[in-house]
N, C-alpha and C. Protein backbone atom coordinates (compact mmCIF):
# COMPACT_ATOMS: atom_id res chain seq x y z
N UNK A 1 1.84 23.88 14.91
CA UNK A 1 0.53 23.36 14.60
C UNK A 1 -0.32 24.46 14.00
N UNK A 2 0.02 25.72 14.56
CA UNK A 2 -0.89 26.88 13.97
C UNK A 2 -0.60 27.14 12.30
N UNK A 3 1.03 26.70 12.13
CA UNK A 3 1.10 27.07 10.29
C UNK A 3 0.43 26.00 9.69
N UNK A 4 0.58 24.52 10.20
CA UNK A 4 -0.60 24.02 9.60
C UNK A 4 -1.99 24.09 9.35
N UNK A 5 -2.48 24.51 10.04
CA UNK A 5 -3.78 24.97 10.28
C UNK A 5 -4.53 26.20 9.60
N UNK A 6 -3.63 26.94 9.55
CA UNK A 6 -3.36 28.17 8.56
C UNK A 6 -3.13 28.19 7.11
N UNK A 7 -1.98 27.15 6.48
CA UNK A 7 -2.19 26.43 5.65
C UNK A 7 -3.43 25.64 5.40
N UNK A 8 -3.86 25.21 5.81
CA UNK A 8 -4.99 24.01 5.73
C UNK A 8 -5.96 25.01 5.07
N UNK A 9 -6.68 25.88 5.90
CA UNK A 9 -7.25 27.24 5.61
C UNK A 9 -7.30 27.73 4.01
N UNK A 10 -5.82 28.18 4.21
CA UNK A 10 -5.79 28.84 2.71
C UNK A 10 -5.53 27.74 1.89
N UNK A 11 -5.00 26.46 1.48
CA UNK A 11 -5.71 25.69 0.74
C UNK A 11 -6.95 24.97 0.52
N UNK A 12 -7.85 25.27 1.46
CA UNK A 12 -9.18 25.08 0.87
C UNK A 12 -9.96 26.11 0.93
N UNK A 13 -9.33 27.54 1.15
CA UNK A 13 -10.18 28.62 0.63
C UNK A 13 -9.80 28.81 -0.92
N UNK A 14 -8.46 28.64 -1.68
CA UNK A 14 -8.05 28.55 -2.63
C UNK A 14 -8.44 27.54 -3.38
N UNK A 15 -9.08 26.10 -3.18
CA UNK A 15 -9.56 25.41 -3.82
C UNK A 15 -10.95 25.55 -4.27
N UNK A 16 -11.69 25.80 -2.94
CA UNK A 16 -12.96 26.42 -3.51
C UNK A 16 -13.62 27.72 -3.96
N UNK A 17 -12.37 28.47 -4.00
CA UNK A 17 -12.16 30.05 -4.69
C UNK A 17 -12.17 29.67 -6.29
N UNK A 18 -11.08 29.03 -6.34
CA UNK A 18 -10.88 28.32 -8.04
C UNK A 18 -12.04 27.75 -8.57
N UNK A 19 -12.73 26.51 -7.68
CA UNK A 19 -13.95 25.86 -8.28
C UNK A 19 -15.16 26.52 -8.57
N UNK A 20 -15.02 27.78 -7.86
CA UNK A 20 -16.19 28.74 -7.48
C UNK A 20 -16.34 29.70 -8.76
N UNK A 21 -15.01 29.76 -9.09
CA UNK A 21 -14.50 30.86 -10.41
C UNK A 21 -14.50 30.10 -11.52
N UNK A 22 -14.62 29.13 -11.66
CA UNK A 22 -14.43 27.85 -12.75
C UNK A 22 -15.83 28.04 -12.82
N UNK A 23 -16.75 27.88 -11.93
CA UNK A 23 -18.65 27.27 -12.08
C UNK A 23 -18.86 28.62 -12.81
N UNK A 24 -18.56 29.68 -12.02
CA UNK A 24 -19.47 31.00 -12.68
C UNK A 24 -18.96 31.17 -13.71
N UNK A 25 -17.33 31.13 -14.71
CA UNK A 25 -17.15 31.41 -15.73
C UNK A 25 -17.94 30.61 -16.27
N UNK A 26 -17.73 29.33 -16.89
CA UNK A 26 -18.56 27.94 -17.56
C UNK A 26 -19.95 28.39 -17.41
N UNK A 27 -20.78 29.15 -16.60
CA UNK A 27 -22.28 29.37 -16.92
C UNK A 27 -22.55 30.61 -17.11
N UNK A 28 -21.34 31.65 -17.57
CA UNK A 28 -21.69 32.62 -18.06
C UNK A 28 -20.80 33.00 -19.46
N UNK A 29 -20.36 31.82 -19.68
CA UNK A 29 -19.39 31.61 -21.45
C UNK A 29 -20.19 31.37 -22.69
N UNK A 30 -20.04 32.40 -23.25
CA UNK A 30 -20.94 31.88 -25.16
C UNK A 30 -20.52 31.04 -25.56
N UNK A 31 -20.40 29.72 -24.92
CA UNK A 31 -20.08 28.81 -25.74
C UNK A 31 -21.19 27.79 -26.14
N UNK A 32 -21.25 26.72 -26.70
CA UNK A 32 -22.09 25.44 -26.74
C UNK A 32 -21.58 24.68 -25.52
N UNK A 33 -22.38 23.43 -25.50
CA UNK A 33 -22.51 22.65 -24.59
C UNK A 33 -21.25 21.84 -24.80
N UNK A 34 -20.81 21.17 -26.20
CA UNK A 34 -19.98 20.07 -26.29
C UNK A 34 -18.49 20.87 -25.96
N UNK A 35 -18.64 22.43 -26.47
CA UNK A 35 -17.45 23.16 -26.01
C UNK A 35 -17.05 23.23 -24.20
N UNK A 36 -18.28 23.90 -23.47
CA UNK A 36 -17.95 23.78 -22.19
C UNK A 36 -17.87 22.35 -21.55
N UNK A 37 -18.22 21.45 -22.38
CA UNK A 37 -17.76 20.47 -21.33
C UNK A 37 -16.79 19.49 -21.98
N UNK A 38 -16.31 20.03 -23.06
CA UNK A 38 -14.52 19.92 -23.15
C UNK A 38 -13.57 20.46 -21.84
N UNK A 39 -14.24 21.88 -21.75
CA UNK A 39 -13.72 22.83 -21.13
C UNK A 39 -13.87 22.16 -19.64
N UNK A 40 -15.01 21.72 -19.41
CA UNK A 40 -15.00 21.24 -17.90
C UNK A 40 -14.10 20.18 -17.81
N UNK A 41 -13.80 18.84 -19.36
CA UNK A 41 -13.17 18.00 -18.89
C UNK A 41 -11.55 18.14 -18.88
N UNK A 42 -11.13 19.18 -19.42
CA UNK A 42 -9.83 20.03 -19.66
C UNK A 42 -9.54 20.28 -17.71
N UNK A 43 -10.44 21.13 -17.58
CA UNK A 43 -10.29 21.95 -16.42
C UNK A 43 -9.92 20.49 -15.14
N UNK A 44 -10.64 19.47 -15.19
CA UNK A 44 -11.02 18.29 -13.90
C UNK A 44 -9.64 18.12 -13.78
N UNK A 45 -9.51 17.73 -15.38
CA UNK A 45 -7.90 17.04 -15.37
C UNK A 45 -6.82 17.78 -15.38
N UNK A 46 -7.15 19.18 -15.07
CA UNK A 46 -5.41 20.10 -14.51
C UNK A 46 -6.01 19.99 -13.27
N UNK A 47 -7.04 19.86 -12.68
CA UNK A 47 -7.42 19.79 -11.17
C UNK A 47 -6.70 18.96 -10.71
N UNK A 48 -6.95 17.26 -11.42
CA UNK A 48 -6.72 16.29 -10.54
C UNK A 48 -5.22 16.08 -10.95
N UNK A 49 -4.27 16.50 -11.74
CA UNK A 49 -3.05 16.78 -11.99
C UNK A 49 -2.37 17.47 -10.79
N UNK A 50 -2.70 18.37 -10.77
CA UNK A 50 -2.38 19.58 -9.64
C UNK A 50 -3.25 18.98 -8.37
N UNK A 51 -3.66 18.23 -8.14
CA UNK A 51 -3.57 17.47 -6.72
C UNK A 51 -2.93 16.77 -6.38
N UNK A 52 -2.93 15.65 -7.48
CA UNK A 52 -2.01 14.64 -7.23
C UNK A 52 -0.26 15.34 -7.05
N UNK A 53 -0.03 16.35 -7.86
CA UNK A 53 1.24 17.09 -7.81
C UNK A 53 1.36 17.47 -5.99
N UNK A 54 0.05 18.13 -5.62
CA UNK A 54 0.39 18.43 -4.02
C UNK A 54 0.44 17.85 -3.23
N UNK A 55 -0.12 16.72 -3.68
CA UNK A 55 0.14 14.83 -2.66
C UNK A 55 1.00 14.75 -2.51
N UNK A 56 1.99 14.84 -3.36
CA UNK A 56 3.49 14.01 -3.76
C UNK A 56 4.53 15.26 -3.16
N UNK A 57 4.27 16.61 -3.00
CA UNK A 57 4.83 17.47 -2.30
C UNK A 57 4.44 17.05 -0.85
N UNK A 58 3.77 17.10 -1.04
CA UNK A 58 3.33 17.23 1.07
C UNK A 58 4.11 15.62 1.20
N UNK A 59 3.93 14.31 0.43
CA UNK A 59 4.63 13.48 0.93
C UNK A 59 5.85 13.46 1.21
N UNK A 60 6.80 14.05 0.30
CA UNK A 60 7.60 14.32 0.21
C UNK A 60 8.46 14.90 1.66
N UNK A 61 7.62 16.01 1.94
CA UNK A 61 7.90 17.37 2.67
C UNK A 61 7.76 16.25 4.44
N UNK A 62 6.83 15.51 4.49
CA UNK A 62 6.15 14.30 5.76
C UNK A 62 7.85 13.21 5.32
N UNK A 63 8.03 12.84 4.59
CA UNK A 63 9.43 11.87 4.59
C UNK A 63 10.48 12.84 5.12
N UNK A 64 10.61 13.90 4.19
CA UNK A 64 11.59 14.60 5.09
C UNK A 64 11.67 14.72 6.30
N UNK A 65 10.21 15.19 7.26
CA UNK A 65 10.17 15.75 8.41
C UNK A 65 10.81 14.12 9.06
N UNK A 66 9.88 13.63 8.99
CA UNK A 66 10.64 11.83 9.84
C UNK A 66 11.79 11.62 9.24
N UNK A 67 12.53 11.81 8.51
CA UNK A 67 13.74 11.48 8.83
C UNK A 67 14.70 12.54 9.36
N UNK A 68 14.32 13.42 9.67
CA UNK A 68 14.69 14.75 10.22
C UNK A 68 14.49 14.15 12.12
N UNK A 69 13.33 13.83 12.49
CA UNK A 69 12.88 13.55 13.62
C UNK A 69 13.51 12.32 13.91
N UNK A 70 14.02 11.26 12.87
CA UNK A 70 14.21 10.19 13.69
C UNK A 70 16.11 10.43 13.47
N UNK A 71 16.74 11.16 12.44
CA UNK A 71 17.82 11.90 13.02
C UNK A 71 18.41 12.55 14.01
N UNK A 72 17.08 13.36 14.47
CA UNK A 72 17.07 14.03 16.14
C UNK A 72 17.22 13.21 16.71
N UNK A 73 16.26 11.81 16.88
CA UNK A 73 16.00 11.09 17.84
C UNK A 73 17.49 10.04 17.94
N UNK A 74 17.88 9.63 16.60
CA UNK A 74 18.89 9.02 17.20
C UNK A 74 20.41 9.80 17.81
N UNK A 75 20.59 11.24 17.78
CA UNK A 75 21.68 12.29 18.22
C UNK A 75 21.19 12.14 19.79
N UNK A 76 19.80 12.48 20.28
CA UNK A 76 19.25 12.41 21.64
C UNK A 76 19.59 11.11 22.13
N UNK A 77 19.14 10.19 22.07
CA UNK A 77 19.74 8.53 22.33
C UNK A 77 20.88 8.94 22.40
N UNK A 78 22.09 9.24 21.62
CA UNK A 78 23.14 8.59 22.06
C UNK A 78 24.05 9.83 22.70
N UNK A 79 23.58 10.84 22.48
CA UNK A 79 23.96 11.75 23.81
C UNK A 79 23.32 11.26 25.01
N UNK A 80 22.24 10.87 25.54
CA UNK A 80 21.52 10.41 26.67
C UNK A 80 22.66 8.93 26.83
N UNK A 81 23.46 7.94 25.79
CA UNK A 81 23.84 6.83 26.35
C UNK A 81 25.07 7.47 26.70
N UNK A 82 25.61 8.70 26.39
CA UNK A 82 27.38 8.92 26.68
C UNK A 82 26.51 9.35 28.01
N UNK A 83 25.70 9.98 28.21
CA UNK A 83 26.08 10.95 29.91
C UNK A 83 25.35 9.44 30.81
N UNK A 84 24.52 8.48 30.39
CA UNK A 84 24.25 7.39 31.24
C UNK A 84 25.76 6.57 31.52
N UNK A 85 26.58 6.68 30.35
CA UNK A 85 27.74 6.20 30.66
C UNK A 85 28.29 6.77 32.22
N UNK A 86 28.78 7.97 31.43
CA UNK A 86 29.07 8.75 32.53
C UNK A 86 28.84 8.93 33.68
N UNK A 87 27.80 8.80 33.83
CA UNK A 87 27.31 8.66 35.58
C UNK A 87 27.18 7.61 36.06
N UNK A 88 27.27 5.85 35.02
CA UNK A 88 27.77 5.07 35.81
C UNK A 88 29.30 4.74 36.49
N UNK A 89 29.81 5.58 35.62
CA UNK A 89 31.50 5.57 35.86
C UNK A 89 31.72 6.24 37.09
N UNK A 90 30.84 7.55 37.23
CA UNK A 90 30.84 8.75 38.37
C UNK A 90 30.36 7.88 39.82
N UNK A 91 29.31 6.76 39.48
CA UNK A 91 29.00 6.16 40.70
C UNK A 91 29.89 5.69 41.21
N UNK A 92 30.32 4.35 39.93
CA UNK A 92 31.36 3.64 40.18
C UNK A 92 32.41 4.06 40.95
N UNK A 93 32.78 5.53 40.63
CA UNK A 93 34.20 5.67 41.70
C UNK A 93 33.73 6.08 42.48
N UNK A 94 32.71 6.69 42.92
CA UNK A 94 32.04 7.47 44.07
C UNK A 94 32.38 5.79 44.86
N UNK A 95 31.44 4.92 44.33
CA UNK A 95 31.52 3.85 45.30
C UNK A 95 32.85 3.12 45.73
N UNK A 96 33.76 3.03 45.19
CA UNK A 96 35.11 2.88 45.26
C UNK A 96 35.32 3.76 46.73
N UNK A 97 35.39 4.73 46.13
CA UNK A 97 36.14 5.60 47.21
C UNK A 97 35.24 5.15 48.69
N UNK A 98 34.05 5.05 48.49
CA UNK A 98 33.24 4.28 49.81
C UNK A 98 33.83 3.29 50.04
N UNK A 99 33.93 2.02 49.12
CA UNK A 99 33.90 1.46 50.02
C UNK A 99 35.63 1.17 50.92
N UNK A 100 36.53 1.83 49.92
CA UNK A 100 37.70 2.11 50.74
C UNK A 100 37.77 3.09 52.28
N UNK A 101 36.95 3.98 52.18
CA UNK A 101 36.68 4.61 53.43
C UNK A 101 36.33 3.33 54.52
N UNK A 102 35.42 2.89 54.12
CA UNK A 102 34.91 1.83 55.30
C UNK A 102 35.95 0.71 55.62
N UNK A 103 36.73 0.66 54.68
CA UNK A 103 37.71 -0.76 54.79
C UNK A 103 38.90 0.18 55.93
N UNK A 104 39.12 1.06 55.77
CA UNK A 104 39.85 1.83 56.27
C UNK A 104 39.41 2.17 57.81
N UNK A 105 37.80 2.55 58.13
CA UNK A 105 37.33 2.63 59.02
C UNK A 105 37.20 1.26 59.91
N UNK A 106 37.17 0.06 59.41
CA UNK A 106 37.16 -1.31 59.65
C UNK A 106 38.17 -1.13 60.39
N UNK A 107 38.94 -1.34 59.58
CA UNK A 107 40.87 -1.38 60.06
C UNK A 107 41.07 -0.70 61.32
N UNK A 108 40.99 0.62 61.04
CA UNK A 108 41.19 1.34 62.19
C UNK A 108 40.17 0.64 63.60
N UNK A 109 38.74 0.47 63.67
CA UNK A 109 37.90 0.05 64.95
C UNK A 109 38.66 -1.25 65.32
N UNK A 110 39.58 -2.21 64.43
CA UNK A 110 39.43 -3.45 64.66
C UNK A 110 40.82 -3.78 65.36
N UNK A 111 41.48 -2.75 64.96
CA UNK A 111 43.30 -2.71 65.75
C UNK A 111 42.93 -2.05 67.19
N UNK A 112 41.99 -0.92 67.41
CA UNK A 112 41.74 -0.52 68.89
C UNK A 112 40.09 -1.54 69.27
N UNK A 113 40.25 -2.56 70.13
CA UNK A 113 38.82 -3.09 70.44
C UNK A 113 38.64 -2.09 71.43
N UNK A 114 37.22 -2.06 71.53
CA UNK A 114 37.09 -0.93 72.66
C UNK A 114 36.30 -2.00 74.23
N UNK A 115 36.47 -1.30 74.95
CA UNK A 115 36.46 -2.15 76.73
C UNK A 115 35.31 -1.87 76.69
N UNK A 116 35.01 -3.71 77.11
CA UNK A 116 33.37 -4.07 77.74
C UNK A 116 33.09 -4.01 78.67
């Protein structure tokens, strides 16, 4: 969470570093008016180019991560269903072997009755 955040940071210190360097060049350029604001409408549209370009990265980069996560998630599931297997099988004979002990213990109390 901290590289995001960090990121986050330096892309909007870098955005408004650029816009900041864009304003002061444009009001300190010998140019005319119809020139700088060619220049401004030149400049908007590599802006909004190069945003939309970092949309489509970061989306990109967010599809990857979920299918990365729901890859994890389905390896976790089905390791979690082999060892749930497993330990119903582990009961299963655990209980076996019970309840043969008791059938056994039956047997044995029921051949000696004991005196009332």
């Amino acid at each position: 969470m901290s590289d995001r955040d960090e990121f986050g940071a330096f892309l909007v210190g870098f955005v408004v570093g650029g816009l900041t360097g864009a304003v002061v060049a444009l009001l300190f350029a010998p140019q005319s008016g119809e020139e700088t604001r060619a220049l401004i409408k030149d400049k908007s549209i590599e802006l909004r180019d190069r945003a939309a370009h970092s949309a489509e990265e970061a989306l990109a980069r967010a599809e990857a991560a979920a299918a990365e996560a729901r890859q994890r998630a389905e390896e976790l599931t089905k390791v979690a269903r082999e060892r749930a297997t497993e330990l119903a099988n582990e009961v299963k004979e655990r209980g076996k072997g019970a309840i043969e002990a008791v059938r056994k213990t039956t047997k044995k109390d029921s051949g000696n009755p004991t005196p009332a």
